[in-house]
PDB file of N, CA and C in Angstrom:
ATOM      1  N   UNK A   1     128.214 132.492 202.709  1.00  0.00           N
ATOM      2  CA  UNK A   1     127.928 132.418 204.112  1.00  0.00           C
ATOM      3  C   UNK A   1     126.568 133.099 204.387  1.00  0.00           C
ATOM      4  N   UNK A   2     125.887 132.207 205.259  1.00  0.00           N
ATOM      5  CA  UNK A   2     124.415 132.667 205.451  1.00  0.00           C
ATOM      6  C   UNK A   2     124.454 134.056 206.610  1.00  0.00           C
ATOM      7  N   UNK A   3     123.305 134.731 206.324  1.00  0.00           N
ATOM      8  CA  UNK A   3     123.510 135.868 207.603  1.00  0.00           C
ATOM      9  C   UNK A   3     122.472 135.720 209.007  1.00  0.00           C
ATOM     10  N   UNK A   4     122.403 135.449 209.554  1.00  0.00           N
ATOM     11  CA  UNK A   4     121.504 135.322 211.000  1.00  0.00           C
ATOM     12  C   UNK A   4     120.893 136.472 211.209  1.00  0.00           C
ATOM     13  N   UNK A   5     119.693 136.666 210.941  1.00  0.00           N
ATOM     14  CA  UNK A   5     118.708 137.910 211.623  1.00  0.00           C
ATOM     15  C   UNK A   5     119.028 137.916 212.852  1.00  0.00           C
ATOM     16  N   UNK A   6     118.850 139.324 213.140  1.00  0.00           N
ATOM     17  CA  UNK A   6     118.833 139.416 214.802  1.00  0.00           C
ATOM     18  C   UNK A   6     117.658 139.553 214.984  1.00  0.00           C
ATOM     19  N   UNK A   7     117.664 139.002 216.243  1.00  0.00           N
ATOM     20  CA  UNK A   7     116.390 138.616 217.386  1.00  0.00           C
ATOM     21  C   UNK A   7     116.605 139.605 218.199  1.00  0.00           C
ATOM     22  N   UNK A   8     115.424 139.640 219.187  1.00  0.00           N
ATOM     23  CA  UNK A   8     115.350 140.228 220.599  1.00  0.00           C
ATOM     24  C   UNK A   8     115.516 139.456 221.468  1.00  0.00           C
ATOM     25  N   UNK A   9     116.723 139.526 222.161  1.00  0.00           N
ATOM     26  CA  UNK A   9     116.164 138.821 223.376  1.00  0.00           C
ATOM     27  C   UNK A   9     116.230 139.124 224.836  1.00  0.00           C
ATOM     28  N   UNK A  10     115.859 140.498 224.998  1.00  0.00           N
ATOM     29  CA  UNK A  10     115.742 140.972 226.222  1.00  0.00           C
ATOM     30  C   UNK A  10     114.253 140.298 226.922  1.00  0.00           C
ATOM     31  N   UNK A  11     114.712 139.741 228.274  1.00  0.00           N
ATOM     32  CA  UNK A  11     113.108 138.838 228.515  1.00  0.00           C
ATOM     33  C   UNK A  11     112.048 140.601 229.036  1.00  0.00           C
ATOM     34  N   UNK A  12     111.254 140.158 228.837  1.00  0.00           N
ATOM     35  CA  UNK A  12     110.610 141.526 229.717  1.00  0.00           C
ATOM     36  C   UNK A  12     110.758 142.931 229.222  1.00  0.00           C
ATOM     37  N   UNK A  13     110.585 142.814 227.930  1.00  0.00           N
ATOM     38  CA  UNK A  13     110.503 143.818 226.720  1.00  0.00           C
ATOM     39  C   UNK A  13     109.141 144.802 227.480  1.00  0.00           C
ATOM     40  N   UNK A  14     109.725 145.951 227.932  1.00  0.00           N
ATOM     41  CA  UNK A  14     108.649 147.034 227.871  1.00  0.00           C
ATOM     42  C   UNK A  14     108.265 147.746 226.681  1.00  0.00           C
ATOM     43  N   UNK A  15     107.100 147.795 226.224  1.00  0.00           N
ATOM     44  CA  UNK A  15     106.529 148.694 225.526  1.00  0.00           C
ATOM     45  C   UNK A  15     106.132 150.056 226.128  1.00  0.00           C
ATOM     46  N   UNK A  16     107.367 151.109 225.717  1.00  0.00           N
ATOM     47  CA  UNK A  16     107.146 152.822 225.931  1.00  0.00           C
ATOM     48  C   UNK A  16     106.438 153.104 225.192  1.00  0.00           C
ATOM     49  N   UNK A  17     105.333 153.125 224.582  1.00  0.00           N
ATOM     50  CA  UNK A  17     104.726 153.860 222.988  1.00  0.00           C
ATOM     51  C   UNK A  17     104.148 155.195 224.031  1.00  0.00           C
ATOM     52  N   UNK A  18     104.058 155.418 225.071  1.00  0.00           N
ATOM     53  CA  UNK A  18     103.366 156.578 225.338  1.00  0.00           C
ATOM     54  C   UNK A  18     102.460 156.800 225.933  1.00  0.00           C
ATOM     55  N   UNK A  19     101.460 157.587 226.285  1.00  0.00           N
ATOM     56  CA  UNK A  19      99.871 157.191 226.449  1.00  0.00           C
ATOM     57  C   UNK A  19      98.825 157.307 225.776  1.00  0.00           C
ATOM     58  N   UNK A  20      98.056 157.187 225.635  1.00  0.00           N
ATOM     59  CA  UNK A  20      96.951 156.657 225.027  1.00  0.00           C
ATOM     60  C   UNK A  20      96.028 157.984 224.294  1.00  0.00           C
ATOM     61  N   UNK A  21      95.612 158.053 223.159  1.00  0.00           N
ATOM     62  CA  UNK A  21      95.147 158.958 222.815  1.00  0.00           C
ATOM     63  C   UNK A  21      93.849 159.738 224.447  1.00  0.00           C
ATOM     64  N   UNK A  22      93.232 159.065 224.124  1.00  0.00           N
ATOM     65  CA  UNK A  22      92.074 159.287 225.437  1.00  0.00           C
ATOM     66  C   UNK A  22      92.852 160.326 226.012  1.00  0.00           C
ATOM     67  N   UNK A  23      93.946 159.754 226.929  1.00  0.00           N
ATOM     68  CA  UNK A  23      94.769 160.382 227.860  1.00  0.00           C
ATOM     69  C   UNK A  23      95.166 161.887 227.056  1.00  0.00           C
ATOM     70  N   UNK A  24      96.212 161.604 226.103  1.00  0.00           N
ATOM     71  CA  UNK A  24      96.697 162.908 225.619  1.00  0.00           C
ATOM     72  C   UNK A  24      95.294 164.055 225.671  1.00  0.00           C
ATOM     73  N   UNK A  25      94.082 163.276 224.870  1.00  0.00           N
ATOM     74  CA  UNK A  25      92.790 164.251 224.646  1.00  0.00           C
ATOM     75  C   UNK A  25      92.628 164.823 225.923  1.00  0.00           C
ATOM     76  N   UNK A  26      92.491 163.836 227.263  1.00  0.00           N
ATOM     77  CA  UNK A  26      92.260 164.502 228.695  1.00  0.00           C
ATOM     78  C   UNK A  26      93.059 165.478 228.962  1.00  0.00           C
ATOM     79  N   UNK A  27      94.083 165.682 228.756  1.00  0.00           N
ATOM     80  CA  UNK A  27      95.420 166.919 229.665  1.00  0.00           C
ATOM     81  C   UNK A  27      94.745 168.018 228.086  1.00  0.00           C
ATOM     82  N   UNK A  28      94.667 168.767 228.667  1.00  0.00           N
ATOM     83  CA  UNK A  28      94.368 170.281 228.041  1.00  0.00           C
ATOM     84  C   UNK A  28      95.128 170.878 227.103  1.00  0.00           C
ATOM     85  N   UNK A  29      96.662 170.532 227.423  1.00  0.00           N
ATOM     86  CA  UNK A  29      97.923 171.208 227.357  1.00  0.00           C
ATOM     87  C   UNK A  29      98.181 170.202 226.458  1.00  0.00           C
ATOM     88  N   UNK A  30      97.939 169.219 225.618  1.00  0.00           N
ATOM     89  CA  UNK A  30      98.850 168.174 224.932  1.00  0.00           C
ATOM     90  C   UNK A  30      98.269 168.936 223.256  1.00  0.00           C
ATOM     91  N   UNK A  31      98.950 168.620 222.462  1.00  0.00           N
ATOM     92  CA  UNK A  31      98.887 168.853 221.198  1.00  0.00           C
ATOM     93  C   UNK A  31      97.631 168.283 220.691  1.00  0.00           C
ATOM     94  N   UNK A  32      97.586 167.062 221.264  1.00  0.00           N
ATOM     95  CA  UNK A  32      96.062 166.834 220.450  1.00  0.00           C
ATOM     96  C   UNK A  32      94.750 167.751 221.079  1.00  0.00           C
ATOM     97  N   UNK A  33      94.665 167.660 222.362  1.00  0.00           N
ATOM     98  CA  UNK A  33      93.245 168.223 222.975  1.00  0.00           C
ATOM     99  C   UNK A  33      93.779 170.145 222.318  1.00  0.00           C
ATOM    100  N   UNK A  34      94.584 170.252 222.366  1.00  0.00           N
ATOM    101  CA  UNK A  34      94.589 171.896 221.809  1.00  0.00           C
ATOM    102  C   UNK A  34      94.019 171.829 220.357  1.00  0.00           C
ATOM    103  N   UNK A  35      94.750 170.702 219.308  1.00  0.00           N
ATOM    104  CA  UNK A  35      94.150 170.821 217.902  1.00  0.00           C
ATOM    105  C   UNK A  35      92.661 170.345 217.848  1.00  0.00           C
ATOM    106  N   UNK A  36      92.532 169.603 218.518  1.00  0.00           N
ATOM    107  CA  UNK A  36      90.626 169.275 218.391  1.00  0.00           C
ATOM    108  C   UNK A  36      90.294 170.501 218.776  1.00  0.00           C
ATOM    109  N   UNK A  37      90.525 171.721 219.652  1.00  0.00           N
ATOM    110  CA  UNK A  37      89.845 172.453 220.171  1.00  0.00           C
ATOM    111  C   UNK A  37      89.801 173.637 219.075  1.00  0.00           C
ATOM    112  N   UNK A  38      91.133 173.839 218.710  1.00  0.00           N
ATOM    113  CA  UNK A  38      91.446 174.789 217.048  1.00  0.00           C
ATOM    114  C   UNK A  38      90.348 174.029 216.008  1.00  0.00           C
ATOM    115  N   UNK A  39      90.037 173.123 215.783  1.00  0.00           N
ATOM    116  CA  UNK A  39      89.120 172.581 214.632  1.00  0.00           C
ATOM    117  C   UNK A  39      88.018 173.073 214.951  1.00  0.00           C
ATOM    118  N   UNK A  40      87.856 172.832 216.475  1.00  0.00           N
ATOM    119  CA  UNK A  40      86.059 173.087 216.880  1.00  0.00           C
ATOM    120  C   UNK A  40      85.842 174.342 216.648  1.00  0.00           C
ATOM    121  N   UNK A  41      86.882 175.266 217.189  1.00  0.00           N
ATOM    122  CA  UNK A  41      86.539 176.731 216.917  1.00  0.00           C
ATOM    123  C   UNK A  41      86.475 177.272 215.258  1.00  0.00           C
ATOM    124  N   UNK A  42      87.494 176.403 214.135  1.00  0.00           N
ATOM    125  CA  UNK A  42      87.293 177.109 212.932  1.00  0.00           C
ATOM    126  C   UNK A  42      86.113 176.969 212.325  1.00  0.00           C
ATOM    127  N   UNK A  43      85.994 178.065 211.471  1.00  0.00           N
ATOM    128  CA  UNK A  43      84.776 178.074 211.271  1.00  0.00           C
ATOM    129  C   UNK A  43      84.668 177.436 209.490  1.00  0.00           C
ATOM    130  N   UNK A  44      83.709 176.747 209.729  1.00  0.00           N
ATOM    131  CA  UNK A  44      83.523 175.538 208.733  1.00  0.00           C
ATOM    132  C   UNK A  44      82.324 175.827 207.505  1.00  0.00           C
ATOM    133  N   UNK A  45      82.311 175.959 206.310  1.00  0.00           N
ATOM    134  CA  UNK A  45      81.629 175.874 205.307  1.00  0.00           C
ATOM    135  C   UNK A  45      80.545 175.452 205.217  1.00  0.00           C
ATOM    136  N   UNK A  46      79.279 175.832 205.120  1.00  0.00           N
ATOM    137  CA  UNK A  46      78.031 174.757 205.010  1.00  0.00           C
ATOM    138  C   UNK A  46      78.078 174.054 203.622  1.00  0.00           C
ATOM    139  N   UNK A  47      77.699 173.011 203.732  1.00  0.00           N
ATOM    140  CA  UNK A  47      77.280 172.189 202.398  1.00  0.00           C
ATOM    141  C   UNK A  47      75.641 172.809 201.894  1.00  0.00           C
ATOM    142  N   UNK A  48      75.802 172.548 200.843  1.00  0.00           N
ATOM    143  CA  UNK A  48      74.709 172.544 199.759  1.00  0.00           C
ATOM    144  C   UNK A  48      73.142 172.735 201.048  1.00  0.00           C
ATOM    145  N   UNK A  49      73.049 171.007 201.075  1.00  0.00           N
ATOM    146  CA  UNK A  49      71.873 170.348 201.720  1.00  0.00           C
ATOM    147  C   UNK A  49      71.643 171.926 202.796  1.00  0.00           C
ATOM    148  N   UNK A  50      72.985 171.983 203.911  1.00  0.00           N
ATOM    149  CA  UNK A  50      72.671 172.625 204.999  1.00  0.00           C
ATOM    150  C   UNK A  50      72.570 174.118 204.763  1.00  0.00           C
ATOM    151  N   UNK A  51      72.554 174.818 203.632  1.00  0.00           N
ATOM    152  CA  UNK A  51      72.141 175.806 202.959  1.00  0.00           C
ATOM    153  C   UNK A  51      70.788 175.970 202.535  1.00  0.00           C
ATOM    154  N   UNK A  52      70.337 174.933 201.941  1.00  0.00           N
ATOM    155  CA  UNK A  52      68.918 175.023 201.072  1.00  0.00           C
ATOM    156  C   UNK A  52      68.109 175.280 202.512  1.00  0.00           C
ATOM    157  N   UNK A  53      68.852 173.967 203.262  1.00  0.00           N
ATOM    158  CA  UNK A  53      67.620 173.577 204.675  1.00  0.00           C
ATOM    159  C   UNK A  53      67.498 175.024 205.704  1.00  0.00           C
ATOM    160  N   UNK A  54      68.692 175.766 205.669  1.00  0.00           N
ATOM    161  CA  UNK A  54      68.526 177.303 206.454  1.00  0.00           C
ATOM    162  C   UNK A  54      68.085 178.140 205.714  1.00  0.00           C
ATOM    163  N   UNK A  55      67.657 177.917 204.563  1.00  0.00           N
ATOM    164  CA  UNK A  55      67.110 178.754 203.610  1.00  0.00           C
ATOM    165  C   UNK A  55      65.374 178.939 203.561  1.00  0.00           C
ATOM    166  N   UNK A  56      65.231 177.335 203.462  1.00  0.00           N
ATOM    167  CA  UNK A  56      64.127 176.815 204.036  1.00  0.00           C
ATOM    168  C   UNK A  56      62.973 177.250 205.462  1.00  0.00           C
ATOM    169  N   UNK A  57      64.146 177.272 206.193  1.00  0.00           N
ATOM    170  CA  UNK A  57      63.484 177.376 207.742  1.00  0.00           C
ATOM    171  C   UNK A  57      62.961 178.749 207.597  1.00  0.00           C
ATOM    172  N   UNK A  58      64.386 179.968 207.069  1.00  0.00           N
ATOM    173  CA  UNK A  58      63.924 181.396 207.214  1.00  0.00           C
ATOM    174  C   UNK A  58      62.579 181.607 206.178  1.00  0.00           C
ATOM    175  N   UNK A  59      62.599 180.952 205.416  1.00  0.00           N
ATOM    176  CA  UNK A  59      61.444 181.624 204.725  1.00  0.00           C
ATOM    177  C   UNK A  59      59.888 181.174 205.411  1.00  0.00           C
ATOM    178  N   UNK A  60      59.823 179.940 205.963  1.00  0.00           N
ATOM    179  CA  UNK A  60      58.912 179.278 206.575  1.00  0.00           C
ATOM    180  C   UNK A  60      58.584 180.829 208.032  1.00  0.00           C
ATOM    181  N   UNK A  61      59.621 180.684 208.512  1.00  0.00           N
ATOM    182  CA  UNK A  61      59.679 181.532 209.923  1.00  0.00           C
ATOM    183  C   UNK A  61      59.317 183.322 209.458  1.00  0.00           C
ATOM    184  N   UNK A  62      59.727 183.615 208.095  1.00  0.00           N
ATOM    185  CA  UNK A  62      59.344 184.842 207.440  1.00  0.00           C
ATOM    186  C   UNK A  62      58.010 185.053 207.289  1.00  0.00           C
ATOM    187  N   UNK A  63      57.660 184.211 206.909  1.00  0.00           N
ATOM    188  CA  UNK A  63      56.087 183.648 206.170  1.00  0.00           C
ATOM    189  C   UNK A  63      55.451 183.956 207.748  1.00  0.00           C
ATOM    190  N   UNK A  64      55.596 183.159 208.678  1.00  0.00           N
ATOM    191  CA  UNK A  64      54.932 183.121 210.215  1.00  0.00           C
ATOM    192  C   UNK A  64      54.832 184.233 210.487  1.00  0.00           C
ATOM    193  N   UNK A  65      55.345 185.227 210.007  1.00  0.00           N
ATOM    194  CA  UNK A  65      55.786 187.033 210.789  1.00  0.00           C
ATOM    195  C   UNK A  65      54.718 187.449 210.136  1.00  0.00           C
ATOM    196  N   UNK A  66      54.398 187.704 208.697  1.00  0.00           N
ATOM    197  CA  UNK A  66      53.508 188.048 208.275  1.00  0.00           C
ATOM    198  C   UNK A  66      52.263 187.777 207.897  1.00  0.00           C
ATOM    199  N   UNK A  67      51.531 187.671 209.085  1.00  0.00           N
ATOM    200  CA  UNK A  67      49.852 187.264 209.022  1.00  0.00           C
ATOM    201  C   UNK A  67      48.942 188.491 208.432  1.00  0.00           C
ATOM    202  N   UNK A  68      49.126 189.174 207.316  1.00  0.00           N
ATOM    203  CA  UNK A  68      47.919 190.470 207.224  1.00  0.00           C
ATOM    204  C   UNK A  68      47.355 189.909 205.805  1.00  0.00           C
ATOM    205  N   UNK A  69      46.334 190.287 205.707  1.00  0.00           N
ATOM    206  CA  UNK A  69      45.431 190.327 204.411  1.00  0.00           C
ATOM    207  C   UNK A  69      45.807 190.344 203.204  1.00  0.00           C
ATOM    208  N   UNK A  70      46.972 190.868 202.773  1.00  0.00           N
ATOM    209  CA  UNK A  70      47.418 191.503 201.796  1.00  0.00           C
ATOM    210  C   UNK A  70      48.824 189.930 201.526  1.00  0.00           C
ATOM    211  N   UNK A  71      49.453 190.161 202.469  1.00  0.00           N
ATOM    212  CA  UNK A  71      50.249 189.078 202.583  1.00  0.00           C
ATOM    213  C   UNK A  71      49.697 187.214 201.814  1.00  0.00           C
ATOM    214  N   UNK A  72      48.452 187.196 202.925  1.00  0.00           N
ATOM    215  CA  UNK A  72      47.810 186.180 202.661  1.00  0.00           C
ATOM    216  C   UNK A  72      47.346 186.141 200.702  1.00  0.00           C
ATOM    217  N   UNK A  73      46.992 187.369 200.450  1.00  0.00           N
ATOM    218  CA  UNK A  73      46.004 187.174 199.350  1.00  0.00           C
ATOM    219  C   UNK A  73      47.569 186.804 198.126  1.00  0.00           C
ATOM    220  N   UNK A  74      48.730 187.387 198.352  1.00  0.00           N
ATOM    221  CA  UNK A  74      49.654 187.115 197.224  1.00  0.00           C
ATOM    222  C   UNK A  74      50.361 186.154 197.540  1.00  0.00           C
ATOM    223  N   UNK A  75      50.660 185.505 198.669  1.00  0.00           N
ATOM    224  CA  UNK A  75      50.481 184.089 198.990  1.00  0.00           C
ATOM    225  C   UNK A  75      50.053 183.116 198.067  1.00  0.00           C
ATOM    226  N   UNK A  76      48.588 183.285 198.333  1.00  0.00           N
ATOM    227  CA  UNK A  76      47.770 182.437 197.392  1.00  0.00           C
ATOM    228  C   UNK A  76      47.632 182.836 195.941  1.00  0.00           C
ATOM    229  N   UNK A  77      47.884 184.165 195.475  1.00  0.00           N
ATOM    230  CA  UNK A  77      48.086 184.214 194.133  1.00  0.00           C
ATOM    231  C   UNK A  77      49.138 183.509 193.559  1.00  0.00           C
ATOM    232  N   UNK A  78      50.403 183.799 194.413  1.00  0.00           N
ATOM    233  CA  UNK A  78      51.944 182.983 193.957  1.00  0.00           C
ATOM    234  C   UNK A  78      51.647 181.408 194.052  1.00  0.00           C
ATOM    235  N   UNK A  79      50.419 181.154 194.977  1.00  0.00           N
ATOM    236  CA  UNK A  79      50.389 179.578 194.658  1.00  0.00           C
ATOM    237  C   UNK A  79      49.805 179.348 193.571  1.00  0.00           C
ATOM    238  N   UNK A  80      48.854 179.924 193.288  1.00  0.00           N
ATOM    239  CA  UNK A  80      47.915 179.550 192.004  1.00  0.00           C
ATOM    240  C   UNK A  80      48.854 179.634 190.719  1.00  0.00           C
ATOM    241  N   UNK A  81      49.529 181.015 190.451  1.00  0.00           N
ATOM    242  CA  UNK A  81      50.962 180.943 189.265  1.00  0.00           C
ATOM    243  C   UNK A  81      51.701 179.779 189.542  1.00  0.00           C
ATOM    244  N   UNK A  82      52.303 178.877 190.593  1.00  0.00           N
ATOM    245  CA  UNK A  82      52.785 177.754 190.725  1.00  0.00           C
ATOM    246  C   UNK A  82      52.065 176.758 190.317  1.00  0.00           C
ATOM    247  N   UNK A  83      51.082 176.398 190.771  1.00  0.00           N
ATOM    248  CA  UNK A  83      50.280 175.212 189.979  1.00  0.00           C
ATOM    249  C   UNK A  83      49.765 175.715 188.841  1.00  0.00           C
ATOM    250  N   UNK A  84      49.833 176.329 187.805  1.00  0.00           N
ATOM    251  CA  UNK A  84      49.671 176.405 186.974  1.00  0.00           C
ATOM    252  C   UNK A  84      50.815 176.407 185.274  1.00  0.00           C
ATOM    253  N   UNK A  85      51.965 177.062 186.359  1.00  0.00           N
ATOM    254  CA  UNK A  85      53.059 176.784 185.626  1.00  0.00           C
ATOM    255  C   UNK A  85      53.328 175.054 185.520  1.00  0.00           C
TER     256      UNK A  85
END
């Protein structure tokens, strides 16, 4: 004997799924807009790249601080040992 799937057949099937992410994100108080807000606040690891590149800036911005004679002249000595190595 064969078995018959059941069907739906209520006419005018509401879909409850809820509301809409957007929405949940809007109300303050919902689980999601609180966990996006816990992510934003933890504090997150730099990568490699975004290390070298803040590494980068300070020494550039270090370099700017010290304009004297002495500065300048081992400057250019450390460049000359660079192009030469």
């Amino acid at each position: 004997m064969a078995r018959i799937k059941k069907s739906r057949k209520a006419k005018g099937f509401i879909d409850d799924s809820g509301p809409s992410r957007r929405e949940r994100l809007a109300d303050p108080d919902s689980y999601d807009s609180r966990r996006r807000k816990a992510l934003e606040k933890k504090k997150r690891h730099q990568s490699v790249y975004e290390k070298k590149k803040a590494e980068s800036e300070e020494d550039e911005n270090s370099q700017e601080q010290r304009k004297t004679r002495l500065a300048d002249k081992i400057r250019k000595l450390n460049k000359e040992k660079a192009q030469q190595s």
